[in-house]
PDB file of N, CA and C in Angstrom:
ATOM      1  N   UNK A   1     -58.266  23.048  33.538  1.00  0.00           N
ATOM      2  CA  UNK A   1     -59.342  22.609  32.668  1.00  0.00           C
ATOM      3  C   UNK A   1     -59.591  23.682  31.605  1.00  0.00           C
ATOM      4  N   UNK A   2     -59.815  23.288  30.119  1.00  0.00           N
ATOM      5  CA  UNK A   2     -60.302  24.443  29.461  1.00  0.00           C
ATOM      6  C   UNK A   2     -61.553  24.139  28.840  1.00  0.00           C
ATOM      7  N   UNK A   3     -61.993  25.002  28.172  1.00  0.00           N
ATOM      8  CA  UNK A   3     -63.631  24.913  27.326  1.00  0.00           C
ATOM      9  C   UNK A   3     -63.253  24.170  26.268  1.00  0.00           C
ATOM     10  N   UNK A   4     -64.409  23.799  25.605  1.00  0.00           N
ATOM     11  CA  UNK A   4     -64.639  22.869  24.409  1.00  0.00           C
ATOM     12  C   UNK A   4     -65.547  23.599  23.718  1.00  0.00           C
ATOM     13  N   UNK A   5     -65.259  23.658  22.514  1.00  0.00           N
ATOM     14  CA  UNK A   5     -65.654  24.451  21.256  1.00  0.00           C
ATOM     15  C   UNK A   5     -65.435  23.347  20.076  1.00  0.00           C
ATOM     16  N   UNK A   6     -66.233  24.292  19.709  1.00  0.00           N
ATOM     17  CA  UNK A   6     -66.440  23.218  18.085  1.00  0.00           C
ATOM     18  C   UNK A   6     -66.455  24.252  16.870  1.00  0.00           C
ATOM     19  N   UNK A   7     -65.852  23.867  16.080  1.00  0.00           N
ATOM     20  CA  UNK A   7     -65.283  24.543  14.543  1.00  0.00           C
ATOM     21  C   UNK A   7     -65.600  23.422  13.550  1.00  0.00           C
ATOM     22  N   UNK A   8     -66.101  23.852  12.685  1.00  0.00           N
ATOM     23  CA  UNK A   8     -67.009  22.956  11.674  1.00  0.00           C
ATOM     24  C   UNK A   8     -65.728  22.590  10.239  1.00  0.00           C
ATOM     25  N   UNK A   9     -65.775  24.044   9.840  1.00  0.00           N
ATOM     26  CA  UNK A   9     -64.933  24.317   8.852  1.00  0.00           C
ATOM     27  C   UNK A   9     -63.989  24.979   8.631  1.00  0.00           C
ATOM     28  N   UNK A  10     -62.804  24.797   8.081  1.00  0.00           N
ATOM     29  CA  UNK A  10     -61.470  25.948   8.367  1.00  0.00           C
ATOM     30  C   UNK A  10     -61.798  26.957   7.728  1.00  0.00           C
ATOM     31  N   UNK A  11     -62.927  27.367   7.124  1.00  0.00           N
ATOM     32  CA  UNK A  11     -62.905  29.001   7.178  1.00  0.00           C
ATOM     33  C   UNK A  11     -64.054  29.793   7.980  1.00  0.00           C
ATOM     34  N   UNK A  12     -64.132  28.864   8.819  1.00  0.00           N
ATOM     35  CA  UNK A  12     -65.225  29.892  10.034  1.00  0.00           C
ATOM     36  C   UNK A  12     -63.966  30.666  10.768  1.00  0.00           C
ATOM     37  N   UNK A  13     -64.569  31.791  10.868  1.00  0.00           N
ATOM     38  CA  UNK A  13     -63.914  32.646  11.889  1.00  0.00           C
ATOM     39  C   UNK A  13     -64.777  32.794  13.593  1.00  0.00           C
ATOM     40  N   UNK A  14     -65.631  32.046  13.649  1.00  0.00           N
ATOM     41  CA  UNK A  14     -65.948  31.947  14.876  1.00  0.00           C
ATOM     42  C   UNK A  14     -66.180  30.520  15.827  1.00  0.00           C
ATOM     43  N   UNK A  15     -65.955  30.038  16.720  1.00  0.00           N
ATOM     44  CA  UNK A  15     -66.392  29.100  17.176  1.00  0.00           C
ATOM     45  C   UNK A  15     -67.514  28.491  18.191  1.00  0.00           C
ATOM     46  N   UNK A  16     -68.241  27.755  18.571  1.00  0.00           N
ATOM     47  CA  UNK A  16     -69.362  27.772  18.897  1.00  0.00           C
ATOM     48  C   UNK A  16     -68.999  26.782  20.659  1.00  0.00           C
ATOM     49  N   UNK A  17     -69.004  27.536  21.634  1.00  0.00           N
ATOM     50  CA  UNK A  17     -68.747  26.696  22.450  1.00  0.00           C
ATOM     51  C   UNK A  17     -69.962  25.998  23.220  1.00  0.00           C
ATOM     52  N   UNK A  18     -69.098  24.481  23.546  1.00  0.00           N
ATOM     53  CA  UNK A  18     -70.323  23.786  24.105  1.00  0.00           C
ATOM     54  C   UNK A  18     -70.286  23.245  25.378  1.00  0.00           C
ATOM     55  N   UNK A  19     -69.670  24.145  26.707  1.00  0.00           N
ATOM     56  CA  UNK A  19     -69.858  23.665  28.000  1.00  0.00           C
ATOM     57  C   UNK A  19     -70.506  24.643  28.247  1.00  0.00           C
ATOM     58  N   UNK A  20     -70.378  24.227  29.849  1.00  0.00           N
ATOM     59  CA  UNK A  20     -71.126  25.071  30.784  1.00  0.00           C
ATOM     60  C   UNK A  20     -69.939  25.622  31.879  1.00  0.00           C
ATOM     61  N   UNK A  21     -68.432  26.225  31.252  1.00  0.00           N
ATOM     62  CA  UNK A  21     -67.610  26.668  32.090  1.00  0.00           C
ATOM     63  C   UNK A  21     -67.512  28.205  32.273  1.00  0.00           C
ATOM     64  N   UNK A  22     -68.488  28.626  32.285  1.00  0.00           N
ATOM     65  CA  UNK A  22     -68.188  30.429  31.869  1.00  0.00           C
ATOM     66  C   UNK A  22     -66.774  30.469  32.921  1.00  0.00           C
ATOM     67  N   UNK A  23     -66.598  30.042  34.210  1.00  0.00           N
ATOM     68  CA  UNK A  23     -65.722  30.664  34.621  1.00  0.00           C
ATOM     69  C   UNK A  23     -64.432  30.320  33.806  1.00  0.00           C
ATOM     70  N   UNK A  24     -64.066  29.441  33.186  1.00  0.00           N
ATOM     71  CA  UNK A  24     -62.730  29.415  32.041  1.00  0.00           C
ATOM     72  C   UNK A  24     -62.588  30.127  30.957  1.00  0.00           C
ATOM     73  N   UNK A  25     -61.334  30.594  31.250  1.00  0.00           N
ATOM     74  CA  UNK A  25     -61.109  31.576  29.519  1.00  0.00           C
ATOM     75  C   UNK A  25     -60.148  31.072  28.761  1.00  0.00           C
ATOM     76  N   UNK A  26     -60.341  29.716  28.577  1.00  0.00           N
ATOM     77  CA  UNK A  26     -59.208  29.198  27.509  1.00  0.00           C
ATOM     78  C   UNK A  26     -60.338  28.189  26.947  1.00  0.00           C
ATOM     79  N   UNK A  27     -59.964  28.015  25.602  1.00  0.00           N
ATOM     80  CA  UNK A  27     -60.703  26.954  24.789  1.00  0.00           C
ATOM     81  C   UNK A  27     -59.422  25.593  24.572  1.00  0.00           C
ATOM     82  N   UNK A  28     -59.670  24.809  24.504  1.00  0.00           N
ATOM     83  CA  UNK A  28     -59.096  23.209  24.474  1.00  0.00           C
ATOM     84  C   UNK A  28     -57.922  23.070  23.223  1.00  0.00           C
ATOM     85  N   UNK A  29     -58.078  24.574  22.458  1.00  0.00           N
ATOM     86  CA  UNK A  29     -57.325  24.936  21.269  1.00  0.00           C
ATOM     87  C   UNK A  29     -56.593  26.058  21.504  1.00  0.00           C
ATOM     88  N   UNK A  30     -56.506  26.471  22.663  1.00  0.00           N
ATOM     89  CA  UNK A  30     -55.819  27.414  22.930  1.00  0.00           C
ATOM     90  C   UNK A  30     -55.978  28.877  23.354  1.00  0.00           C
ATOM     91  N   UNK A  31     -57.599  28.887  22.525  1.00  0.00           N
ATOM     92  CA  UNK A  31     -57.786  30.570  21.911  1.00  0.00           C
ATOM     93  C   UNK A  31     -58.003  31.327  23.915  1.00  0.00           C
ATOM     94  N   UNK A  32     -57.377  31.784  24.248  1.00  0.00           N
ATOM     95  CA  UNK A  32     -58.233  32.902  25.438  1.00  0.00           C
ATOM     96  C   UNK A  32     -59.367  33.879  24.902  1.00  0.00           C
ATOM     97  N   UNK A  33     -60.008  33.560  25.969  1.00  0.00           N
ATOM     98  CA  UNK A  33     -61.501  34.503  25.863  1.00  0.00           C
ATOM     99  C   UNK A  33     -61.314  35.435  26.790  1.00  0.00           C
ATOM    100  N   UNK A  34     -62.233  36.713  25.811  1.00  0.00           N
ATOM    101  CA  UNK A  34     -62.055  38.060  26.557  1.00  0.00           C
ATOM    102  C   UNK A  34     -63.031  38.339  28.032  1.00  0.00           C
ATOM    103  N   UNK A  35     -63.992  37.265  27.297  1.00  0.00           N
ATOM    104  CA  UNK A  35     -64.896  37.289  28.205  1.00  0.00           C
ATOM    105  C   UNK A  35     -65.813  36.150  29.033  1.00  0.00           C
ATOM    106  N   UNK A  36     -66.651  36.035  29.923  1.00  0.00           N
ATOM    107  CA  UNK A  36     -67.504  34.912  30.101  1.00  0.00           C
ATOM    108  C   UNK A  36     -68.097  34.308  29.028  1.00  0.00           C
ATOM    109  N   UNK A  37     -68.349  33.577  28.432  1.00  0.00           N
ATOM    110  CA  UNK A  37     -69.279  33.389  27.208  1.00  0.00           C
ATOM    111  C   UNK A  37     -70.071  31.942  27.598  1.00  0.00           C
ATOM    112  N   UNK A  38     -71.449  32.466  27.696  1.00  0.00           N
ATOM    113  CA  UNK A  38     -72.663  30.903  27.877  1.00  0.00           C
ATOM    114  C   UNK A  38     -72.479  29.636  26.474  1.00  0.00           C
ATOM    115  N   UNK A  39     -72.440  28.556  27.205  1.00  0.00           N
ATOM    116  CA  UNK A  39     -72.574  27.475  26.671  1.00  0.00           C
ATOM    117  C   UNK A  39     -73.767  28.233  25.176  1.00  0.00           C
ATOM    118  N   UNK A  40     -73.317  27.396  24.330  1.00  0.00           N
ATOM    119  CA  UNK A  40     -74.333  27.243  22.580  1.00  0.00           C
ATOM    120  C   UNK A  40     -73.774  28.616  21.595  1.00  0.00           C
ATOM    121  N   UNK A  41     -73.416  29.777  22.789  1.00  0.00           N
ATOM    122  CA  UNK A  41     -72.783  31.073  22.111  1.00  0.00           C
ATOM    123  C   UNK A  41     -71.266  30.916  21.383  1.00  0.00           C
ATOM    124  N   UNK A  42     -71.054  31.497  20.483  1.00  0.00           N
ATOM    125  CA  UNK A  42     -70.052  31.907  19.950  1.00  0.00           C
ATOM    126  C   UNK A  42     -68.657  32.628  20.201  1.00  0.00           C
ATOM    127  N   UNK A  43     -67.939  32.540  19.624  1.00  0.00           N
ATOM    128  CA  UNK A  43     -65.992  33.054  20.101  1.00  0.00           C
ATOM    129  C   UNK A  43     -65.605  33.584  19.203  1.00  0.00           C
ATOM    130  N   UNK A  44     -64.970  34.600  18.576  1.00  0.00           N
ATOM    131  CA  UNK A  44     -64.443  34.951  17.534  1.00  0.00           C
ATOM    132  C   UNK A  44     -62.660  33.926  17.864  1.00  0.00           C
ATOM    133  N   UNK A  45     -62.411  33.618  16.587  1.00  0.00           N
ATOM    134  CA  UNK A  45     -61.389  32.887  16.260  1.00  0.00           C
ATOM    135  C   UNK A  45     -60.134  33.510  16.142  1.00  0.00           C
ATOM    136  N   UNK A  46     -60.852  34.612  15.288  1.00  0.00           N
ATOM    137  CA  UNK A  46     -59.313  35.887  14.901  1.00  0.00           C
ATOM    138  C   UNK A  46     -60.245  37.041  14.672  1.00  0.00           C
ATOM    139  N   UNK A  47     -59.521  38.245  15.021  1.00  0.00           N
ATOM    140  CA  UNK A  47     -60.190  39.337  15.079  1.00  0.00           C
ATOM    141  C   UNK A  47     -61.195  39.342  13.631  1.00  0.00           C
ATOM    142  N   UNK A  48     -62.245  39.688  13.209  1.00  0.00           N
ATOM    143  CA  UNK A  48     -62.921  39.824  12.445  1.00  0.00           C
ATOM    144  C   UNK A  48     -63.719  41.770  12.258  1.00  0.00           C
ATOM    145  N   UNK A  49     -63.093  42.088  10.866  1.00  0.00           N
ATOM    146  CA  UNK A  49     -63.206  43.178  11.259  1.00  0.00           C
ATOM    147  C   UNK A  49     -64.463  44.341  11.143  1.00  0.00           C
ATOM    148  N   UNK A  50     -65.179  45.150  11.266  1.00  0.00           N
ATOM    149  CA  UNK A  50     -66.628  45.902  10.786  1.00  0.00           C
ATOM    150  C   UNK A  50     -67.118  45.733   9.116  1.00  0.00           C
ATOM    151  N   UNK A  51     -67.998  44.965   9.077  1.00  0.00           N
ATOM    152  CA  UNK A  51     -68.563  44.836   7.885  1.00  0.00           C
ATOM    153  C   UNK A  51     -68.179  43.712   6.925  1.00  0.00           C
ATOM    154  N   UNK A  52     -67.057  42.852   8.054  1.00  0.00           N
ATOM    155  CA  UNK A  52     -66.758  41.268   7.431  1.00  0.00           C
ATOM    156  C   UNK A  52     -68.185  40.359   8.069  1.00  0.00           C
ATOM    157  N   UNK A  53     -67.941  39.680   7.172  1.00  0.00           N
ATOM    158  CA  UNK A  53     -68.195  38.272   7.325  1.00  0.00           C
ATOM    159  C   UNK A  53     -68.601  37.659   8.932  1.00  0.00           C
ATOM    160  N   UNK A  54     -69.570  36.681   9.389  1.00  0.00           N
ATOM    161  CA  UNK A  54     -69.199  35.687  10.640  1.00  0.00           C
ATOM    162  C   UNK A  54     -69.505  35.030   9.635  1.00  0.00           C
ATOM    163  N   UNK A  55     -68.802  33.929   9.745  1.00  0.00           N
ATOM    164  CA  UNK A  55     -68.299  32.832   9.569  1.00  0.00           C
ATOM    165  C   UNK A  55     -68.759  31.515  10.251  1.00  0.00           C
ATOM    166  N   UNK A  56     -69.719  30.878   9.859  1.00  0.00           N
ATOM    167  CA  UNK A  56     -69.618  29.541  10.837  1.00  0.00           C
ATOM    168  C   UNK A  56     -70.400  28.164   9.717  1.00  0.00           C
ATOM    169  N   UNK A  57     -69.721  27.218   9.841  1.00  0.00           N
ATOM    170  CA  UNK A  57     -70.157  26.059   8.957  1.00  0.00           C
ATOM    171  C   UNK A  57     -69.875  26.551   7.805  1.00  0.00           C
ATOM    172  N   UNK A  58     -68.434  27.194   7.822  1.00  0.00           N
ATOM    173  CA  UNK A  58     -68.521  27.592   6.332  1.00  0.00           C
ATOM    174  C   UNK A  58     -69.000  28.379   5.244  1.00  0.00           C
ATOM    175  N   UNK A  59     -69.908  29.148   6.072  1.00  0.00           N
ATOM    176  CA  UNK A  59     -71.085  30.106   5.802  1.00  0.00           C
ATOM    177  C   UNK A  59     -71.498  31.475   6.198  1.00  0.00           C
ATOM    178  N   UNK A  60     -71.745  32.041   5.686  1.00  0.00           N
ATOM    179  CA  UNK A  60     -71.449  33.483   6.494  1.00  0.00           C
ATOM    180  C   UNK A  60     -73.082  33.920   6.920  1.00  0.00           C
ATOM    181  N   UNK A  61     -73.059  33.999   7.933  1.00  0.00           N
ATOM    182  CA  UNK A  61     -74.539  33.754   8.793  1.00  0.00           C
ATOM    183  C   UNK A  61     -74.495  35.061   9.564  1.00  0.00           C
ATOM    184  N   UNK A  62     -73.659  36.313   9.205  1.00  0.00           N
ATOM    185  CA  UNK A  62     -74.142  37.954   9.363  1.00  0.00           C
ATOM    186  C   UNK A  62     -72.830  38.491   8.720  1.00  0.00           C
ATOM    187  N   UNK A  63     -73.007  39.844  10.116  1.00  0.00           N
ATOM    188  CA  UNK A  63     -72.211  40.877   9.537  1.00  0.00           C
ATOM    189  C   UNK A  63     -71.451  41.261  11.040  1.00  0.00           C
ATOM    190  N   UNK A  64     -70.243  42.051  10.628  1.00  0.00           N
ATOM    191  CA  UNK A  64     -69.896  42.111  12.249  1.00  0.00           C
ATOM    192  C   UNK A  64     -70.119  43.885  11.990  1.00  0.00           C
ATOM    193  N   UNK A  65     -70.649  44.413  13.300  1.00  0.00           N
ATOM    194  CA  UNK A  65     -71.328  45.788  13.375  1.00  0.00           C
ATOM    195  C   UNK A  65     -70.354  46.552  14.076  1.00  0.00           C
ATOM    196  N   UNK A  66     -69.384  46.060  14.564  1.00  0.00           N
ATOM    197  CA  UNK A  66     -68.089  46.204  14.823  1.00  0.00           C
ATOM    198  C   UNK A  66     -67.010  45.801  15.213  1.00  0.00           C
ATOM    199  N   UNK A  67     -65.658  46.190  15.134  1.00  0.00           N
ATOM    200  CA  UNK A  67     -64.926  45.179  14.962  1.00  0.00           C
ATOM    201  C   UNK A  67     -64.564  44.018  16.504  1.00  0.00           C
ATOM    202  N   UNK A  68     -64.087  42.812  15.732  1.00  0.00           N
ATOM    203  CA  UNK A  68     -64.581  41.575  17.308  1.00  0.00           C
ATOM    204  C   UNK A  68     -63.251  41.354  16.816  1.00  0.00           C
ATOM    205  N   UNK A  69     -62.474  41.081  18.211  1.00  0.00           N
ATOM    206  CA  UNK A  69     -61.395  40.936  18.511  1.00  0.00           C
ATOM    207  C   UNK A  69     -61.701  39.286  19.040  1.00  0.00           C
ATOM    208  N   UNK A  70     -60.117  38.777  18.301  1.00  0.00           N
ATOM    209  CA  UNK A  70     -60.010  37.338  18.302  1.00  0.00           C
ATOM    210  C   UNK A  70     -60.502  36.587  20.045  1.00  0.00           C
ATOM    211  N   UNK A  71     -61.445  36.021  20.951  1.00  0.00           N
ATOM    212  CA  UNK A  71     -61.772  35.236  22.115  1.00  0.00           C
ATOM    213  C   UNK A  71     -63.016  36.248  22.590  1.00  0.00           C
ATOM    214  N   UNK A  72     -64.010  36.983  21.394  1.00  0.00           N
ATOM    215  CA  UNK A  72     -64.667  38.221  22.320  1.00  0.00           C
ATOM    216  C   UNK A  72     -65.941  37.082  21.794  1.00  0.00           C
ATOM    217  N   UNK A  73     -66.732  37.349  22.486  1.00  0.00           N
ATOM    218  CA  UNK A  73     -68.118  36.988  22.634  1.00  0.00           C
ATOM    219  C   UNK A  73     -68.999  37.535  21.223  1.00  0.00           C
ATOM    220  N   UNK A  74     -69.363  36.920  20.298  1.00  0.00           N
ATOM    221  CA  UNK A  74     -69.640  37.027  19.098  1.00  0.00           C
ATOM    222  C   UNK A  74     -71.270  36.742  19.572  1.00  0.00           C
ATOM    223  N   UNK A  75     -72.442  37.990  18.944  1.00  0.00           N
ATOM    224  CA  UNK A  75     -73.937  37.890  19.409  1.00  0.00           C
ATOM    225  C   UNK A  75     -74.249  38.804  19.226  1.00  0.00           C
ATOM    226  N   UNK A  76     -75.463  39.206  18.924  1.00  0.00           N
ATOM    227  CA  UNK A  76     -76.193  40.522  18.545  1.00  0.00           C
ATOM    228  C   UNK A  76     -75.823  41.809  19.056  1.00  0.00           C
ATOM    229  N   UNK A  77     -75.347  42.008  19.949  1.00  0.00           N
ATOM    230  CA  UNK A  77     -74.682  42.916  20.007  1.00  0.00           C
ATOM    231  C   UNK A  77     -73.425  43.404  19.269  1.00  0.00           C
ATOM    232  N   UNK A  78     -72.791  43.047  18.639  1.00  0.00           N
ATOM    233  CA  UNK A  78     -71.688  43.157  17.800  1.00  0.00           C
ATOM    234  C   UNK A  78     -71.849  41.951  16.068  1.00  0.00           C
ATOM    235  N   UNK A  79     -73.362  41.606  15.502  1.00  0.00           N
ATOM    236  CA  UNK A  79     -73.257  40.778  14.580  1.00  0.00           C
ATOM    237  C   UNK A  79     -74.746  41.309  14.150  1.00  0.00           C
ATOM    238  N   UNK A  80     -75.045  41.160  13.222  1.00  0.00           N
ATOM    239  CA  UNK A  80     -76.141  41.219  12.571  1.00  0.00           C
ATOM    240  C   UNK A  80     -76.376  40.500  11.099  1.00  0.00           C
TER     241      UNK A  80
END
């Protein structure tokens, strides 16, 4: 079984997953996750690097505070 995520627009670099599988680390697209990540939270897509862009709906909705490696758990701790 893998997770289900949702990607809005092809230039988000993050994706927004929407189960409740923390124990799976694959998304339905392939990507492996580095980590557990809760249902409504975010995935980095491809590494994104310190002081780029997040990316989501097409829109850049922070900053990354350091660099997020492509399946890592994208959230205040690493986005602002």
């Amino acid at each position: 079984m893998s997770r289900i995520s949702l990607t809005v627009h092809p230039d988000d670099n993050v994706s927004t997953l929407l189960d409740f599988q923390t124990d799976v680390l694959i998304t339905r697209e392939g990507l492996v996750l580095k980590e557990p990540i809760p249902f409504g939270h975010k995935v980095a897509r491809q590494e994104i690097a310190k002081g780029d862009s997040v990316i989501k709906y097409g829109v850049a909705i922070g900053k990354a505070t350091t660099t997020i490696r492509a399946g890592e758990h994208v959230h205040v701790h690493n986005c602002s």
